[in-house]
Protein backbone atom coordinates (compact mmCIF):
# COMPACT_ATOMS: atom_id res chain seq x y z
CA UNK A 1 89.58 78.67 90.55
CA UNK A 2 92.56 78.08 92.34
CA UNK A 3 96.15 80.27 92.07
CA UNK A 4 97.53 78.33 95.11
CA UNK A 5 100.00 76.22 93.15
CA UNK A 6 102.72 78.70 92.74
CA UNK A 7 104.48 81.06 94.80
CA UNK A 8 103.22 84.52 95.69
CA UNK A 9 105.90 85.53 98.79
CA UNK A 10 106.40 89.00 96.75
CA UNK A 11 103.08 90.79 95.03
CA UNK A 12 105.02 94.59 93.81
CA UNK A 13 102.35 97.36 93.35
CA UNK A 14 103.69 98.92 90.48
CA UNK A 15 101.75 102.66 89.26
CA UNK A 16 100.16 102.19 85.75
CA UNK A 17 101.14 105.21 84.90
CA UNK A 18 104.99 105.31 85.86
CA UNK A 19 107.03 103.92 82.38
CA UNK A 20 110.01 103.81 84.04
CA UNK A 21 109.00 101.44 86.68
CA UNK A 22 106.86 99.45 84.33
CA UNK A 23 110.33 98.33 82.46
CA UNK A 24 112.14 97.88 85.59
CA UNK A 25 109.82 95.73 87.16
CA UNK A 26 110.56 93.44 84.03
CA UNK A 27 114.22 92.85 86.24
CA UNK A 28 112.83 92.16 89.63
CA UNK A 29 112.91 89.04 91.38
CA UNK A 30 109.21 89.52 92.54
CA UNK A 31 106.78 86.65 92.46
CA UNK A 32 103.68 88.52 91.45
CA UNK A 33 103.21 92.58 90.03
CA UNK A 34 100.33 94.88 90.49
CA UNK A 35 99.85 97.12 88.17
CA UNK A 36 97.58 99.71 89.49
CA UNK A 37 95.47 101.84 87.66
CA UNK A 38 93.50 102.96 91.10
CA UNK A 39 95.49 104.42 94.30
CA UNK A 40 98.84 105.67 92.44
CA UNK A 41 97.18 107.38 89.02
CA UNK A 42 95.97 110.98 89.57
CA UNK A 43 92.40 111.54 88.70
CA UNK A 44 93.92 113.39 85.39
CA UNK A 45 96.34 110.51 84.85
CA UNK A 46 93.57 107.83 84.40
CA UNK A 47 93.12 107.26 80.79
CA UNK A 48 97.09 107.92 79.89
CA UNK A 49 97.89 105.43 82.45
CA UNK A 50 95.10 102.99 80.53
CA UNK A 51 96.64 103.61 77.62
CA UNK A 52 100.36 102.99 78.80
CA UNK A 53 99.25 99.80 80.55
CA UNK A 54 97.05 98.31 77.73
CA UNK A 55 100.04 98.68 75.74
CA UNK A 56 102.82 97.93 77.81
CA UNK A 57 101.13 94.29 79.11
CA UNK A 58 100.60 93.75 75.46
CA UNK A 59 103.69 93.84 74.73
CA UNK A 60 105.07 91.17 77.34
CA UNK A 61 108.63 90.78 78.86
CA UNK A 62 107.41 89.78 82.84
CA UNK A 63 108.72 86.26 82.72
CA UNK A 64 107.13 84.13 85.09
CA UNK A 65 106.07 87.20 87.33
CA UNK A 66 102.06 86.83 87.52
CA UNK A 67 100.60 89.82 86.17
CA UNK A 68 97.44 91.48 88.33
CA UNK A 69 95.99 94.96 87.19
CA UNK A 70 94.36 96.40 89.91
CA UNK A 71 90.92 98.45 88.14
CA UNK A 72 89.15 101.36 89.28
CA UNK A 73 86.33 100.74 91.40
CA UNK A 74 83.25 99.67 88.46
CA UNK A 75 81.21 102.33 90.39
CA UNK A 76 83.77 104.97 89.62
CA UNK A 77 83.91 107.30 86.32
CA UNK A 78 87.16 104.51 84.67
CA UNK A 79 85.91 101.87 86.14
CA UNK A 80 84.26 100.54 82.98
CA UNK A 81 87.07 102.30 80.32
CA UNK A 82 89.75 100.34 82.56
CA UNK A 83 87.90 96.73 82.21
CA UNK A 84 87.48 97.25 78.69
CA UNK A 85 91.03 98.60 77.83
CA UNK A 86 92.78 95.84 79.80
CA UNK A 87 90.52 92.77 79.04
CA UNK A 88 91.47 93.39 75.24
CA UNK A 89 95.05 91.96 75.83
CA UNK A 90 93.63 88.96 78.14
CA UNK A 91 95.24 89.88 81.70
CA UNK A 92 95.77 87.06 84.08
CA UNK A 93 94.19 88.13 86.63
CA UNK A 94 91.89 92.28 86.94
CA UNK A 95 92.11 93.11 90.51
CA UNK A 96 88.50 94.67 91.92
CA UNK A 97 89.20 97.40 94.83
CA UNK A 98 87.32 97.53 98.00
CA UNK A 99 85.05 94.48 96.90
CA UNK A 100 82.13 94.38 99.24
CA UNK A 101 79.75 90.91 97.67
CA UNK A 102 79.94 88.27 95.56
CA UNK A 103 77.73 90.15 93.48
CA UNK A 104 80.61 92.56 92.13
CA UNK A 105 82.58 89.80 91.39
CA UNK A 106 79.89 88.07 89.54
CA UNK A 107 79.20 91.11 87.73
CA UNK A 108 82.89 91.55 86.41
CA UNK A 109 82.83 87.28 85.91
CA UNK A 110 80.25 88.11 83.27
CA UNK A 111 81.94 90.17 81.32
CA UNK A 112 84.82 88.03 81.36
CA UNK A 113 83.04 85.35 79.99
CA UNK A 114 82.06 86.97 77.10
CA UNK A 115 85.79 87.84 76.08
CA UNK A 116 87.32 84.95 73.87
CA UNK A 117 90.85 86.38 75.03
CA UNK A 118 90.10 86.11 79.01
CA UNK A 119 89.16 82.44 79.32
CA UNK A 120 91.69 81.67 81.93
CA UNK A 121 91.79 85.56 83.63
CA UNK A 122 90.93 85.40 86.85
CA UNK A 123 89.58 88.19 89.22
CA UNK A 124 90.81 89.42 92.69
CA UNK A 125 89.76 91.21 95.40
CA UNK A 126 91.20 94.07 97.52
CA UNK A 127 89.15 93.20 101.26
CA UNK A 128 89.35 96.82 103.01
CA UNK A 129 86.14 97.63 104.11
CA UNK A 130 84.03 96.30 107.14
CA UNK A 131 81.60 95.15 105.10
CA UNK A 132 83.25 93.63 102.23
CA UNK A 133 85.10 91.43 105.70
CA UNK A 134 81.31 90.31 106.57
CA UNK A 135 81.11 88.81 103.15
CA UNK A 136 84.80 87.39 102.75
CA UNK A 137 83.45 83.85 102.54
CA UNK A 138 80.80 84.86 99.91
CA UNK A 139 83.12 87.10 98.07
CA UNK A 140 86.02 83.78 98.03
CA UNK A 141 83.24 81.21 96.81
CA UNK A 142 82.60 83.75 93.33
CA UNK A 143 82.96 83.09 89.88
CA UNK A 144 86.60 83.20 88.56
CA UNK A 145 87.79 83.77 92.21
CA UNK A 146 91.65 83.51 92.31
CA UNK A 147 92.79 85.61 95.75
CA UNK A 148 92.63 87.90 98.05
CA UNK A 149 94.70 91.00 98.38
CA UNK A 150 94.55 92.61 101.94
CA UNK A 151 94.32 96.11 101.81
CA UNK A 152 95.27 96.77 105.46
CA UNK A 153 95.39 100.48 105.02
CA UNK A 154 92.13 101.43 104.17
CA UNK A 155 90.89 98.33 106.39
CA UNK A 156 92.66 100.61 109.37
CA UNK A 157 91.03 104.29 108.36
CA UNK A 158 87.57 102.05 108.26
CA UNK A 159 87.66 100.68 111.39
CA UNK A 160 89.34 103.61 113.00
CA UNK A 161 92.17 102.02 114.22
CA UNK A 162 95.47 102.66 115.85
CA UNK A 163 98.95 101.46 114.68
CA UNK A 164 100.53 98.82 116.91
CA UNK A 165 103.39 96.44 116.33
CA UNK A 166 101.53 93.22 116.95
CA UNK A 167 98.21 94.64 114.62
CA UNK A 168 96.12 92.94 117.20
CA UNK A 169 93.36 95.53 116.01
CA UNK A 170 93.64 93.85 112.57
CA UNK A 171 93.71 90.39 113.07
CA UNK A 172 89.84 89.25 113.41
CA UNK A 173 89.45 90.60 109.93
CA UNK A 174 92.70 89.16 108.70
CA UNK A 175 91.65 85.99 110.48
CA UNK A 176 88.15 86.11 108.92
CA UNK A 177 89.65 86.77 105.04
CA UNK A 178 91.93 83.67 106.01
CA UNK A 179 89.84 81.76 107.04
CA UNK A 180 87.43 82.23 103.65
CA UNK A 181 90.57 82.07 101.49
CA UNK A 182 91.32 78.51 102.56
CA UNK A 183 87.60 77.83 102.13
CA UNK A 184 87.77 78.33 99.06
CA UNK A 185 90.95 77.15 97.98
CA UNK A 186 92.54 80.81 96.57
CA UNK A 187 95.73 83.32 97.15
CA UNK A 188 95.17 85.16 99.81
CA UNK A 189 98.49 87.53 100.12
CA UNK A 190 99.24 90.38 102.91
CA UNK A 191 99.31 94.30 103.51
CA UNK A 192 101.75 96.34 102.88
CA UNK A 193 104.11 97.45 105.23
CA UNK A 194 104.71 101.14 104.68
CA UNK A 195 108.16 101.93 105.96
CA UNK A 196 109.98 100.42 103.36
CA UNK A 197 113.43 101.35 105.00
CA UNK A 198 113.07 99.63 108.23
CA UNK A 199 113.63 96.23 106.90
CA UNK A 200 113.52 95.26 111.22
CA UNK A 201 110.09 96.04 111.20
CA UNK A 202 109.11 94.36 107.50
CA UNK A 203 110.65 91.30 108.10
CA UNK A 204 108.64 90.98 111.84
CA UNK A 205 105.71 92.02 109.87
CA UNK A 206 106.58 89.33 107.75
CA UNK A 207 106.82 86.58 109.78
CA UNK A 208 103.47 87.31 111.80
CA UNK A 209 101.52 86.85 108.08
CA UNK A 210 103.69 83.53 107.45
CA UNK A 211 102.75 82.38 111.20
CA UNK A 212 99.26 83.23 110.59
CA UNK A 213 99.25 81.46 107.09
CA UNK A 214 99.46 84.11 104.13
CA UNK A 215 101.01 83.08 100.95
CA UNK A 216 103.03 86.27 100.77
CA UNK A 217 102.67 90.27 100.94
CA UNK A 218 102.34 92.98 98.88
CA UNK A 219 105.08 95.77 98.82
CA UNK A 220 105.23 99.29 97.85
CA UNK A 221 109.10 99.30 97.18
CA UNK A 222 111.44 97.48 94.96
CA UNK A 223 113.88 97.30 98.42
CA UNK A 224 111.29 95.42 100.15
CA UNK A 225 111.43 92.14 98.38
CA UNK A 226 114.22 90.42 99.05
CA UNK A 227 113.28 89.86 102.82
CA UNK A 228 109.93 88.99 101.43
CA UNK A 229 110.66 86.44 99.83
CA UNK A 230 113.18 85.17 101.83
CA UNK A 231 110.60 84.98 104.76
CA UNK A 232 107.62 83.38 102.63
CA UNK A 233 109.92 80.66 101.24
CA UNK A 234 110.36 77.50 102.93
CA UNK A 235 113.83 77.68 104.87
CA UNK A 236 116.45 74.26 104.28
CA UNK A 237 115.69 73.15 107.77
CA UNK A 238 112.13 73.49 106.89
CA UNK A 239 113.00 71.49 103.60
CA UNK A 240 115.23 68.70 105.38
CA UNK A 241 113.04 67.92 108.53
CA UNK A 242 109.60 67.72 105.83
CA UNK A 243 111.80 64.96 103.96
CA UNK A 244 112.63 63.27 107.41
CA UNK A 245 109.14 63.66 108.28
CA UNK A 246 108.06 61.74 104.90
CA UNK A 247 110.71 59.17 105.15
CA UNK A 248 110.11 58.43 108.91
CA UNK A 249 106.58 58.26 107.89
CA UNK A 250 106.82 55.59 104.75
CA UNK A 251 108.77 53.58 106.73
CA UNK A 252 106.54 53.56 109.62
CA UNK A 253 103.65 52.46 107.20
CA UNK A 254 105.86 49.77 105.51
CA UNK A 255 105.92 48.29 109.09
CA UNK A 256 102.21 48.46 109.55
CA UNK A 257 101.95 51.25 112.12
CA UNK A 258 99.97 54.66 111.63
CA UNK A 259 102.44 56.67 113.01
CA UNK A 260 105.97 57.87 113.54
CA UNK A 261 108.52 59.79 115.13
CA UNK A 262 110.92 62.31 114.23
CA UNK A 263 113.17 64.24 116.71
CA UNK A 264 110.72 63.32 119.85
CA UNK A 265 107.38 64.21 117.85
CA UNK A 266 104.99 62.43 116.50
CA UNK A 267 104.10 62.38 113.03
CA UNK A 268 100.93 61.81 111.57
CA UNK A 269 99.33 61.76 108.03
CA UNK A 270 97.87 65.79 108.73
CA UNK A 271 102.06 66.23 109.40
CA UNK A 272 103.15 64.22 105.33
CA UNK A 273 100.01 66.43 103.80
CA UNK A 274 102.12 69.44 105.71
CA UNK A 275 105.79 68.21 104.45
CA UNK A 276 104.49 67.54 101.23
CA UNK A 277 103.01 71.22 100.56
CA UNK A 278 106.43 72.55 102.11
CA UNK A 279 108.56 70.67 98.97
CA UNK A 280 106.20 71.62 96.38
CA UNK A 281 106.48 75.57 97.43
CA UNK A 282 109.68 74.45 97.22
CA UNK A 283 110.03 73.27 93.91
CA UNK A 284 107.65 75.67 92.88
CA UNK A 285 110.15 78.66 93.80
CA UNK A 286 112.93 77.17 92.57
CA UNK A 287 111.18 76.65 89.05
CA UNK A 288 109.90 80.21 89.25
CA UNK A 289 113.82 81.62 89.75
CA UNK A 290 115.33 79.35 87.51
């Protein structure tokens, strides 16, 4: 299953529990939302924040934003109570925390097959263990597979390593989930970046996961997503040199020849599959914002 088609620069965790934020993230110009039931619900907020969700989701009013609710681990004591609660209203898309095999997935994939309501829901992963890593490729190729969501801080408290600007303690297993996600044809979106005031620091965070080849990042602040998705989106001299690319291209082939040139390069057919991919994220942002 693929959810490559349209754009997810921004993915907002947004607490399950937090009503407030639940109705303002109805207003934000985010691409994707994840509601989380897991990380920012206290252990005696679990069932209320169910609840709220279940209700809340049922309701409607995102828009276009894709909808994600990150579960409880299945292992855990809500893990169960949160799949039930939430596949009654057919989410798009449960998101499984610290997935380590294809097996979990496959387990969850089960259940949602015998829902009538979650035909099209499709499951995500959080990859933030060593082991779940190991078994990115495995974990990508599972049943109802739509993305991956890296969660780079619990990936850094596993592996028991230090903070550094470039992450170049992170990048074999960002490389690695990368590498499975485009196997596989799914989402694969970023860490977050925790200083949500040093926009400096975000956006270079940012443009290191576009370099490498993420579809976007997830945030923990509403502040963050503007440079977000200005980064992830293709920029109008991105735009204008994939059309020149294209035309050079056509017009190359109308004369016979495999090849073109544009600006002193030369452009293949690997370069048109590029400059086509570039307009359609494109056009798929602009239909997302208009």
């Amino acid at each position: 299953m693929t959810a490559i088609a349209r754009p997810f620069r921004s993915v907002l965790y947004i607490p399950g529990s937090n009503a407030r934020a639940l109705e303002k993230a109805k207003t934000l110009p985010v691409d994707a939302i994840i509601f989380d039931l897991e990380d920012a619900v206290a252990m005696e907020a679990k069932a209320d924040a169910r609840a709220l969700l279940a209700k809340v989701l049922g309701e409607g009013g995102y828009g276009q934003r894709f909808q994600i609710v990150r579960l409880n681990g299945m292992s855990s004591e809500w893990g169960a109570d949160d799949l039930d609660a939430i596949t009654a209203i057919g989410p798009q898309a449960v998101l499984l925390p610290k997935a380590e095999s294809a097996a979990e997935v496959e387990a969850v994939a089960a259940k949602l097959d015998a829902i009538p309501a979650c035909a099209d829901t499709q499951i995500w992963t959080m990859m933030e263990t060593p082991r779940g890593i190991l078994n990115a490729a495995e974990i990508a190729a599972a049943p109802r597979m739509g993305g991956f969501v890296m969660g780079t801080n619990d990936l850094a408290k596993e592996l028991r390593t230090r903070y550094t600007r470039d992450r170049l303690p992170m990048l074999t297993s960002l490389q690695l989930c990368l590498l499975a996600a485009r196997a596989a044809n799914i989402a694969i979106v970023d860490g977050v970046y925790n200083a949500f005031k040093d926009e400096d620091g975000l956006r270079r965070e940012c443009e290191q996961g576009c370099d490498m080849g993420f579809d976007g990042k997830t945030l923990i602040h509403p502040a963050q997503v503007a440079a977000t998705n200005e980064v992830f989106a293709p920029s109008e001299e991105d735009i204008e040199l994939a059309r020149r690319q294209i035309d050079a291209f056509e017009a190359a082939e109308a004369e016979g020849k495999g090849v073109a040139v544009v600006d002193g390069k030369i452009v293949e057919n690997l370069h048109i599959v590029t400059a086509r991919q570039t307009l359609a994220k494109a056009e798929a942002i602009a239909a997302l914002e208009g």
